[in-house]
PDB file of N, CA and C in Angstrom:
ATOM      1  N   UNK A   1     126.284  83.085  90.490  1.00  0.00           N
ATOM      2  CA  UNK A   1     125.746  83.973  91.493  1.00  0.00           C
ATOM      3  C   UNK A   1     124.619  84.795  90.875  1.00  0.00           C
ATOM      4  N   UNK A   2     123.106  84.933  91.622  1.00  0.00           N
ATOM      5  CA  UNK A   2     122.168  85.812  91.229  1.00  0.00           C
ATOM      6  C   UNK A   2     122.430  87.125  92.403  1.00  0.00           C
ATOM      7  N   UNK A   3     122.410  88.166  91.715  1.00  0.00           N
ATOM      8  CA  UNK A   3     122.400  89.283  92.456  1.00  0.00           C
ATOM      9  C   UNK A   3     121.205  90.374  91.751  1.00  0.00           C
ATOM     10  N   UNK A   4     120.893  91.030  92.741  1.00  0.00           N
ATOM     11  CA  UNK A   4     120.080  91.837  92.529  1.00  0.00           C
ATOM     12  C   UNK A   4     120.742  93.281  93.160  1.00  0.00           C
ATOM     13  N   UNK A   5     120.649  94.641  92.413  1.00  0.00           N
ATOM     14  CA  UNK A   5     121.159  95.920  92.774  1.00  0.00           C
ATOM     15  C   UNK A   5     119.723  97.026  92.866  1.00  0.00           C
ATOM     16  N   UNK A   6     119.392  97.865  93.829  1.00  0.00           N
ATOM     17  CA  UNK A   6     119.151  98.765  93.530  1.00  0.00           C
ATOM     18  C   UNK A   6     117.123  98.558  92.910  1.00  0.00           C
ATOM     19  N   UNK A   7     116.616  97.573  93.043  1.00  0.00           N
ATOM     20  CA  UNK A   7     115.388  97.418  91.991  1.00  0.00           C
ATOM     21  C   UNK A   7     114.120  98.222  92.721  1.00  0.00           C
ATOM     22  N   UNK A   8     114.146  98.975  91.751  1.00  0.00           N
ATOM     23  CA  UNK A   8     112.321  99.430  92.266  1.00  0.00           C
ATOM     24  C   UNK A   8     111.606  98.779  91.234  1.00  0.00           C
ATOM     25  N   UNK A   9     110.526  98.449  91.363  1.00  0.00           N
ATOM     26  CA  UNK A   9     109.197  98.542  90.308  1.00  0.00           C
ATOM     27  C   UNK A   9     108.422  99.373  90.390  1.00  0.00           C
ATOM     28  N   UNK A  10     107.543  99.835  89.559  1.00  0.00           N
ATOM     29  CA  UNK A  10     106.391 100.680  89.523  1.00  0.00           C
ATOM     30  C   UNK A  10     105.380 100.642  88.528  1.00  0.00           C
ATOM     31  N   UNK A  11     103.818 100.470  89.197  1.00  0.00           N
ATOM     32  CA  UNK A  11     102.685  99.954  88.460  1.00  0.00           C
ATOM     33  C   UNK A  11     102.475 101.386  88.779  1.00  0.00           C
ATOM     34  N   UNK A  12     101.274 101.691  87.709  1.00  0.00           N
ATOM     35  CA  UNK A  12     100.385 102.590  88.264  1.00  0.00           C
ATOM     36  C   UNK A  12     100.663 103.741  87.965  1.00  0.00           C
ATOM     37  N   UNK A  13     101.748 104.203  87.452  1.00  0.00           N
ATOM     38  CA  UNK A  13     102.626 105.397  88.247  1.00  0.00           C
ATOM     39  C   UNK A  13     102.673 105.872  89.269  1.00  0.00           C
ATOM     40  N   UNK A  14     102.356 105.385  90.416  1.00  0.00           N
ATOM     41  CA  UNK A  14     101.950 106.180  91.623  1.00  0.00           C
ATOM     42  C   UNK A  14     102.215 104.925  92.419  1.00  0.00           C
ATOM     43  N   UNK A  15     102.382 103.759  92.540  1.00  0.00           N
ATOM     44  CA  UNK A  15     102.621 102.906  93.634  1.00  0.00           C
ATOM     45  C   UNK A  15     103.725 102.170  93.321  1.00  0.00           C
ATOM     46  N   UNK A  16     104.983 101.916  93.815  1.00  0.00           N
ATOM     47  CA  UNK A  16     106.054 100.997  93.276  1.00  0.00           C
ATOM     48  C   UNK A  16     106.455  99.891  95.020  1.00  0.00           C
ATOM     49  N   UNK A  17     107.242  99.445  94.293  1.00  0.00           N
ATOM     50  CA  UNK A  17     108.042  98.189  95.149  1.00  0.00           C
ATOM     51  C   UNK A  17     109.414  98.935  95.324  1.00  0.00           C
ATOM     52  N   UNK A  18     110.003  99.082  96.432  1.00  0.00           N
ATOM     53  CA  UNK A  18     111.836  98.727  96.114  1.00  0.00           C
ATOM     54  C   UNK A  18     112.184  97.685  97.145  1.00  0.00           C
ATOM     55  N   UNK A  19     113.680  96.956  96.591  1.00  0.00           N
ATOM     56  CA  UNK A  19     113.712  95.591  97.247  1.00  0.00           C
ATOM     57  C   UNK A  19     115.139  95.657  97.540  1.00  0.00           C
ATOM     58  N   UNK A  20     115.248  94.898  98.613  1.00  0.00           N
ATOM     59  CA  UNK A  20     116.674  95.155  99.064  1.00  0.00           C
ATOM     60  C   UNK A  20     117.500  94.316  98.041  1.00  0.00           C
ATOM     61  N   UNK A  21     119.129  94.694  98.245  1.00  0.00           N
ATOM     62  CA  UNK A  21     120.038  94.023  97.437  1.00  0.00           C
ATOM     63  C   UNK A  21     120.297  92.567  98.211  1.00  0.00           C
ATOM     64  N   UNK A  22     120.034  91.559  96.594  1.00  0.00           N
ATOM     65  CA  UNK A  22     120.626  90.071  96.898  1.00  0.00           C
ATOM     66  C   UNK A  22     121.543  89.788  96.271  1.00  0.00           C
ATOM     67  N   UNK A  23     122.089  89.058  96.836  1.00  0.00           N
ATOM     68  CA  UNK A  23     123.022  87.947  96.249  1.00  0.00           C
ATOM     69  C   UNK A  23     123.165  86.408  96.862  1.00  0.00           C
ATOM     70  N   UNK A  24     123.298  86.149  95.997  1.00  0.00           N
ATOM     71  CA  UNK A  24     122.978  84.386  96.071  1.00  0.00           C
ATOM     72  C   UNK A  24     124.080  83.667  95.389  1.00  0.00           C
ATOM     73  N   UNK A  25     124.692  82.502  96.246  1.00  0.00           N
ATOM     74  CA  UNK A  25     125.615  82.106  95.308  1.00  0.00           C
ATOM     75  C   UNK A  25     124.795  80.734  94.761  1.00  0.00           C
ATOM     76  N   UNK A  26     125.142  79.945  93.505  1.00  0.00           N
ATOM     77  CA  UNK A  26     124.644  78.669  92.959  1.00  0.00           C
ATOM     78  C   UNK A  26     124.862  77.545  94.124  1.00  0.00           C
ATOM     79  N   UNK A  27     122.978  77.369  94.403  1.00  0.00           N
ATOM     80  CA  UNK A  27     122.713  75.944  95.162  1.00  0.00           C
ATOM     81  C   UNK A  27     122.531  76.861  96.616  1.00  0.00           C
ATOM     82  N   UNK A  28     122.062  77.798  96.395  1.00  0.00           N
ATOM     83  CA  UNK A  28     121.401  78.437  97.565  1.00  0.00           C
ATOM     84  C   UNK A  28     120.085  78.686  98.179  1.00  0.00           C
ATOM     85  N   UNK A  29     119.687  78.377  98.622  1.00  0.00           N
ATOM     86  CA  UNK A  29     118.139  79.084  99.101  1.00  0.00           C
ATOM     87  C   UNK A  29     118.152  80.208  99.563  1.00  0.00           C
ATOM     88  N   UNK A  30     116.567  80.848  99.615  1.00  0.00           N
ATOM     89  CA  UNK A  30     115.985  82.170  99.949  1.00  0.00           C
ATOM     90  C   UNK A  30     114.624  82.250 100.202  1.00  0.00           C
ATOM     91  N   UNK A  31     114.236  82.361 101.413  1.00  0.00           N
ATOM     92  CA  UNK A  31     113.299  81.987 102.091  1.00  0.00           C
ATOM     93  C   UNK A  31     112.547  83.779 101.720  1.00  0.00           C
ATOM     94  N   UNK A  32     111.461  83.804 101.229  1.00  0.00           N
ATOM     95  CA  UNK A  32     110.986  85.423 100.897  1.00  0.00           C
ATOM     96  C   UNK A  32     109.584  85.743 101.735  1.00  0.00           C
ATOM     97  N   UNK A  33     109.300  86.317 102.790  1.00  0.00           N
ATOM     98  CA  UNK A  33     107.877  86.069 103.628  1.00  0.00           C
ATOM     99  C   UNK A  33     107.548  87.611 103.686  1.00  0.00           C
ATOM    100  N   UNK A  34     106.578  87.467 104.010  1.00  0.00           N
ATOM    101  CA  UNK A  34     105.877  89.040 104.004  1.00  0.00           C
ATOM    102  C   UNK A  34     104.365  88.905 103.935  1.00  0.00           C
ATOM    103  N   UNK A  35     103.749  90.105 104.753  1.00  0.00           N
ATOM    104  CA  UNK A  35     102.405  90.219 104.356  1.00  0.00           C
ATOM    105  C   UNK A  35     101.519  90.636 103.026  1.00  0.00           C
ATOM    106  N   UNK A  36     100.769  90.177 102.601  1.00  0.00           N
ATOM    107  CA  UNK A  36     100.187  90.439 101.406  1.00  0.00           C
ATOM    108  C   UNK A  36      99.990  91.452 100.594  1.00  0.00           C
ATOM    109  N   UNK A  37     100.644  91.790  99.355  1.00  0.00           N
ATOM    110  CA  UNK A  37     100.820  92.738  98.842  1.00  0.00           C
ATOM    111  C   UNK A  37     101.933  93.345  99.152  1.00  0.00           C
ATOM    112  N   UNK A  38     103.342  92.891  99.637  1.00  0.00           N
ATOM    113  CA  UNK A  38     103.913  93.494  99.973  1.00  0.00           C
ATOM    114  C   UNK A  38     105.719  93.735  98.588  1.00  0.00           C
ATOM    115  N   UNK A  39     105.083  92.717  97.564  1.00  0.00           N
ATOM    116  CA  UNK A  39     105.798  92.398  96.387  1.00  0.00           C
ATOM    117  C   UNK A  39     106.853  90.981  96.755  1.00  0.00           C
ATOM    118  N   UNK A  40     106.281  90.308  97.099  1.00  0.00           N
ATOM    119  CA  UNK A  40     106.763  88.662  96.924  1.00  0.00           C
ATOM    120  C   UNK A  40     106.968  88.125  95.790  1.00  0.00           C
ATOM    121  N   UNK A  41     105.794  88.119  94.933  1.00  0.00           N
ATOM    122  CA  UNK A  41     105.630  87.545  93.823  1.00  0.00           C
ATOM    123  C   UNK A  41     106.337  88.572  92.977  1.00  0.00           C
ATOM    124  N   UNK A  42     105.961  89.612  93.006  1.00  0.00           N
ATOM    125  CA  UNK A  42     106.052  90.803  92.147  1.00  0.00           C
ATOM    126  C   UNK A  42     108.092  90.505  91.898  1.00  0.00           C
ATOM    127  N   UNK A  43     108.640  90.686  93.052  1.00  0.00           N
ATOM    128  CA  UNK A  43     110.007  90.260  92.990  1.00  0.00           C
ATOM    129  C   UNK A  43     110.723  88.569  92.489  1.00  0.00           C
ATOM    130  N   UNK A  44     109.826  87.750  92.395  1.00  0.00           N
ATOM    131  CA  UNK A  44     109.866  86.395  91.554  1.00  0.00           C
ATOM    132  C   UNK A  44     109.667  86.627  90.500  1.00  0.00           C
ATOM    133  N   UNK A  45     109.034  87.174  90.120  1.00  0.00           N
ATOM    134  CA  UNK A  45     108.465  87.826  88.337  1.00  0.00           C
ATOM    135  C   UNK A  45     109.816  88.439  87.723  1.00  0.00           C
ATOM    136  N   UNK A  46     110.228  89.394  88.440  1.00  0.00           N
ATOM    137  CA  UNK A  46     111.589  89.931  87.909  1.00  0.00           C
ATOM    138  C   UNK A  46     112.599  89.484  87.759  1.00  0.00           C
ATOM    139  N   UNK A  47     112.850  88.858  88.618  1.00  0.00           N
ATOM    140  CA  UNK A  47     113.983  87.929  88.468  1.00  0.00           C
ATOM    141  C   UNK A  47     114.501  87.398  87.344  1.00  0.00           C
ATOM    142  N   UNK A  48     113.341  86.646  87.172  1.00  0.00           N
ATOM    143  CA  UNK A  48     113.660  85.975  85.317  1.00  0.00           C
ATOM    144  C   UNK A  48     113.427  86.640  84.251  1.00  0.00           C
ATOM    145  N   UNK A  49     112.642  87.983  84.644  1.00  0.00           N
ATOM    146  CA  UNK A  49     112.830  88.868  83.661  1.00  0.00           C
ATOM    147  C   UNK A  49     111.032  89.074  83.146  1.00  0.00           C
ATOM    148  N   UNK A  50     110.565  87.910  83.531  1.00  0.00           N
ATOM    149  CA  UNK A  50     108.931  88.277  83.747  1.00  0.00           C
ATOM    150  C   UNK A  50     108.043  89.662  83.274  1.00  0.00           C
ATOM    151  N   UNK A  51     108.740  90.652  84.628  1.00  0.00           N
ATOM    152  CA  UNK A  51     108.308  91.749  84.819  1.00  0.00           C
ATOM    153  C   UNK A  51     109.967  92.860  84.760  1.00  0.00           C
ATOM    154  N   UNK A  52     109.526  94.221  84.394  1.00  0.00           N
ATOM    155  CA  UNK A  52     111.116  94.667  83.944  1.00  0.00           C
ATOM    156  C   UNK A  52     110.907  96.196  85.009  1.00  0.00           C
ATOM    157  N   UNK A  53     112.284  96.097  85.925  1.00  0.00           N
ATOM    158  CA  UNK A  53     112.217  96.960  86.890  1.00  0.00           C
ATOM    159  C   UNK A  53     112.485  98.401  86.301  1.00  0.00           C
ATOM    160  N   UNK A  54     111.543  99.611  87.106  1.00  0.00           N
ATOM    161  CA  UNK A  54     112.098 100.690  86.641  1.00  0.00           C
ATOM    162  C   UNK A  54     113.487 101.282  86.646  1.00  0.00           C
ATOM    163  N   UNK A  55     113.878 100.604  87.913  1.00  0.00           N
ATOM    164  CA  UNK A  55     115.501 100.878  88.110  1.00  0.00           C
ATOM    165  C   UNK A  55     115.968  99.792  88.711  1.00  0.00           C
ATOM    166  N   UNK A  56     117.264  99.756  88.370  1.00  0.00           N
ATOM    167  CA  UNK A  56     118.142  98.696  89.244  1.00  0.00           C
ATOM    168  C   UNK A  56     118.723  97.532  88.333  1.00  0.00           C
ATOM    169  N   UNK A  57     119.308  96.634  88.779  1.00  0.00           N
ATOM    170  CA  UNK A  57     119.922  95.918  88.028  1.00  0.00           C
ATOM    171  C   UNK A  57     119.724  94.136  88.102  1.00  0.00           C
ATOM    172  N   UNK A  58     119.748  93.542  87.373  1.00  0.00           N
ATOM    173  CA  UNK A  58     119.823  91.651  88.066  1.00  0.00           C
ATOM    174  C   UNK A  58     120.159  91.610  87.156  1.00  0.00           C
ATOM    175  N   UNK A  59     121.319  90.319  87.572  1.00  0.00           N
ATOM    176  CA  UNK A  59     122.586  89.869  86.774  1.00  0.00           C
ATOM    177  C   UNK A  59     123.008  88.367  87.285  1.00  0.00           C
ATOM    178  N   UNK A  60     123.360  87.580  87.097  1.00  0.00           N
ATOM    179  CA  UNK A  60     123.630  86.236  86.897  1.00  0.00           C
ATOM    180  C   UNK A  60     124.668  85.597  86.502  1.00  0.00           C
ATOM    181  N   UNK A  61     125.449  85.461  87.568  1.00  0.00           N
ATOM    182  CA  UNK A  61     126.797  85.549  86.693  1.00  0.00           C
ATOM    183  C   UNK A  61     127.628  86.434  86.060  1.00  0.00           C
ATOM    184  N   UNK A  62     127.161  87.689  86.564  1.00  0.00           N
ATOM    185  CA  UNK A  62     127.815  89.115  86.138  1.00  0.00           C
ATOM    186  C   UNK A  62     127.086  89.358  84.524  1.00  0.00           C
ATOM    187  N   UNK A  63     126.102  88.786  84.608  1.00  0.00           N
ATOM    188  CA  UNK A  63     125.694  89.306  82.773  1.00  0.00           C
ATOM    189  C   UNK A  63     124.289  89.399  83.639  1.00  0.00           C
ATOM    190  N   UNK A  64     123.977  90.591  83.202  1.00  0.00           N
ATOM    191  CA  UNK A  64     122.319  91.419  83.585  1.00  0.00           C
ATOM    192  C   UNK A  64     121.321  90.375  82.733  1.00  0.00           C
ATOM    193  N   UNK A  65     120.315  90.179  83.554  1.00  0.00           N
ATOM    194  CA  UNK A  65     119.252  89.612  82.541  1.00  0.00           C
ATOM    195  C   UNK A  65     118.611  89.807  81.530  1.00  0.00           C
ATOM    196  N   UNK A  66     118.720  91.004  81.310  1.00  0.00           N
ATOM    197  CA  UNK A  66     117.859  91.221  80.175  1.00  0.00           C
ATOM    198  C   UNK A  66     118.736  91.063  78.647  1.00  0.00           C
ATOM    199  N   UNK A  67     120.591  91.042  78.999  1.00  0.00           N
ATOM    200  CA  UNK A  67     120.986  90.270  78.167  1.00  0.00           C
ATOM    201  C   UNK A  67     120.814  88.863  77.513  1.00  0.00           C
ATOM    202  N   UNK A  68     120.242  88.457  78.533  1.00  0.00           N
ATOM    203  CA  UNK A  68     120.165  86.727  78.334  1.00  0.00           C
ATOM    204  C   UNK A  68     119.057  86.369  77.586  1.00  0.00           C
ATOM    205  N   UNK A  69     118.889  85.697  76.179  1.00  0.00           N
ATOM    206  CA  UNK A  69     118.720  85.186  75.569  1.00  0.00           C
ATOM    207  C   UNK A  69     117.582  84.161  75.250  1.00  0.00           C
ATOM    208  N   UNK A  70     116.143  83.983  74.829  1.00  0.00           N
ATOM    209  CA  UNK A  70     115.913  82.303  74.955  1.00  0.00           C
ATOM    210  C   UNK A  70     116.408  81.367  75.941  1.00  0.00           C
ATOM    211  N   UNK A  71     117.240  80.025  75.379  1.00  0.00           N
ATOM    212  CA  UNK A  71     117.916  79.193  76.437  1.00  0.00           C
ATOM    213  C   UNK A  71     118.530  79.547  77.008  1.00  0.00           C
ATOM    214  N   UNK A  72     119.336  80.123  76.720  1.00  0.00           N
ATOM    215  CA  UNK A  72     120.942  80.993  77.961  1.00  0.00           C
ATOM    216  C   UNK A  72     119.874  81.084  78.843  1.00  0.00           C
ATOM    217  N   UNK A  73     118.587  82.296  78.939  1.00  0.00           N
ATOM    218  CA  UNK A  73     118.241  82.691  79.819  1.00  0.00           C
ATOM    219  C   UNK A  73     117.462  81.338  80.964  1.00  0.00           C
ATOM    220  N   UNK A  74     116.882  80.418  80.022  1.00  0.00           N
ATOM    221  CA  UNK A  74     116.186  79.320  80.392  1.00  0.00           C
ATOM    222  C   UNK A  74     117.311  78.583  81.147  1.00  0.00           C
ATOM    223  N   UNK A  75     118.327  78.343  80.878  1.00  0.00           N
ATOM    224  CA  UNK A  75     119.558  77.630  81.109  1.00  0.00           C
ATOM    225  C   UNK A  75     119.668  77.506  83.204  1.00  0.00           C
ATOM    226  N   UNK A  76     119.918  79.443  82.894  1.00  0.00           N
ATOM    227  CA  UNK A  76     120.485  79.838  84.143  1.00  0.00           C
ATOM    228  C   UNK A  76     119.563  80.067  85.247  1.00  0.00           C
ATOM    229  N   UNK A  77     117.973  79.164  84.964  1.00  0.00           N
ATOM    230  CA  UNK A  77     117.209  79.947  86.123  1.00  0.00           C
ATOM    231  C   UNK A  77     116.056  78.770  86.561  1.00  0.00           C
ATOM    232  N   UNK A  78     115.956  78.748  87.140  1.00  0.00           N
ATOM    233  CA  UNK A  78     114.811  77.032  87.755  1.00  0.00           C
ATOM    234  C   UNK A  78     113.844  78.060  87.931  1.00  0.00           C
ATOM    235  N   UNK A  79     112.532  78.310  87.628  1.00  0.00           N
ATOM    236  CA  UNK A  79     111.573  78.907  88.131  1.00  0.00           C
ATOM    237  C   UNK A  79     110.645  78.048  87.738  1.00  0.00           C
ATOM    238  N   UNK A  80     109.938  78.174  89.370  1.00  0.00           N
ATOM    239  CA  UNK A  80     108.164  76.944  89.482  1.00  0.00           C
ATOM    240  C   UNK A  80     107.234  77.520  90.266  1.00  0.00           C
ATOM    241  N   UNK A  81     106.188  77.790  89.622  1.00  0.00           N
ATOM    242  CA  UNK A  81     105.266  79.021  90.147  1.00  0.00           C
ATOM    243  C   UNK A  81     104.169  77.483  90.767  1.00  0.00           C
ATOM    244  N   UNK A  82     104.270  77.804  91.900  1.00  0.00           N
ATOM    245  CA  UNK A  82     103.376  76.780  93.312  1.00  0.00           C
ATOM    246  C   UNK A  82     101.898  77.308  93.129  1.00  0.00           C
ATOM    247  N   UNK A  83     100.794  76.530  93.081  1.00  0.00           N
ATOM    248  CA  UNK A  83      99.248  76.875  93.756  1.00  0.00           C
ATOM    249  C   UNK A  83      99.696  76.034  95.122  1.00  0.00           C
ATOM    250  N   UNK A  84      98.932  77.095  95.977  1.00  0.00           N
ATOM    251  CA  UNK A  84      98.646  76.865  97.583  1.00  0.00           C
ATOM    252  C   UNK A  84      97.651  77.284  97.753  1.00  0.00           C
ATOM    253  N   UNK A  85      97.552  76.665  99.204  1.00  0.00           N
ATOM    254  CA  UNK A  85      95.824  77.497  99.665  1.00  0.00           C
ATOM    255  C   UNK A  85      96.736  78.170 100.894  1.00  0.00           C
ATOM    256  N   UNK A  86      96.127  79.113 101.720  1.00  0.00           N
ATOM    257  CA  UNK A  86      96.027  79.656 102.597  1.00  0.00           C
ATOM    258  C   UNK A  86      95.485  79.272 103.655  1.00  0.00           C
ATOM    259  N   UNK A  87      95.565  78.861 105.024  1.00  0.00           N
ATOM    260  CA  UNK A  87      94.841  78.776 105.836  1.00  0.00           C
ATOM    261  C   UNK A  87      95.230  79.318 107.115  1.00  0.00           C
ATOM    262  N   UNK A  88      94.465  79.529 108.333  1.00  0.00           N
ATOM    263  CA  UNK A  88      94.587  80.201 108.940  1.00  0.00           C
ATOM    264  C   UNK A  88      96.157  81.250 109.205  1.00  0.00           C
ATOM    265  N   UNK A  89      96.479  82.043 108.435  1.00  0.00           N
ATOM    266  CA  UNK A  89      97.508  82.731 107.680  1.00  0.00           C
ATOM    267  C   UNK A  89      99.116  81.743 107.260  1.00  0.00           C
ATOM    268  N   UNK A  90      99.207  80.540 107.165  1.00  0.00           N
ATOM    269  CA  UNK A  90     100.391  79.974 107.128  1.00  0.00           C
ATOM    270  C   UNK A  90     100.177  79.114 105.818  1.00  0.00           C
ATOM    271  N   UNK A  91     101.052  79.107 105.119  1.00  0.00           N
ATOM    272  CA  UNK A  91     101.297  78.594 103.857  1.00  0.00           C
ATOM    273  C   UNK A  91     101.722  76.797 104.053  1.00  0.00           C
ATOM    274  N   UNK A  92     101.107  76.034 103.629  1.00  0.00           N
ATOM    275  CA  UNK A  92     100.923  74.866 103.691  1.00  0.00           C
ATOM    276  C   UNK A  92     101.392  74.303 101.830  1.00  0.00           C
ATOM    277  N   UNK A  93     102.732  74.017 101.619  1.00  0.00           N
ATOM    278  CA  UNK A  93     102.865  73.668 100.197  1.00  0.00           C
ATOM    279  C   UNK A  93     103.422  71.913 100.452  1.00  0.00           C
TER     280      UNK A  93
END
C-alpha cells in the first residue's frame, strides 16, 4: 500500500502545494488531472522521494520513504516520466 498523510510542499517560501491524503493498495491506479500549475507533477516527484515535502508523510508499506534505500527504494516504485504534447487542452499519450 502507498499512502500519503498530511503533504504540503513549499518553493519559494511564499508559494506551497498541499495534497489530499492517498492511499493505494498494490496494482491500483490513480488517475491525477488538474489545471496547470496546480502540482501534478510536483506530487509525482514526491512520491519517490524526488522532491522532499515540508510536512507530511509517504510510506509504502508502512515504512516512510525517505527510509528506503537505493534498491529497496527502486524495488517498491514503477515510476515513468511521459513526453506529451498538448493539444487543444486534452492530453493525447
Amino acid at each position: 500500500m502507498l499512502s500519503t498523510q498530511s503533504i504540503i510542499f513549499e518553493y519559494n517560501q511564499a508559494n506551497h502545494f498541499a495534497f489530499p491524503d492517498i492511499s493505494l493498495s498494490a496494482g491500483s491506479d490513480l488517475l491525477i488531472l488538474g489545471e496547470s500549475g496546480v502540482g501534478k507533477t510536483t506530487l509525482l516527484h514526491l512520491i519517490p522521494g524526488l522532491l522532499k515535502p515540508k510536512t507530511g508523510k509517504i510510506t509504502i508499506e508502512e515504512t516512510a520513504i525517505t527510509d528506503l534505500k537505493g534498491k529497496l527504494k527502486l524495488n517498491a516504485l514503477d515510476y515513468y516520466q511521459l513526453n506529451y504534447t498538448l493539444e487543444n487542452t486534452w492530453v493525447y499519450l
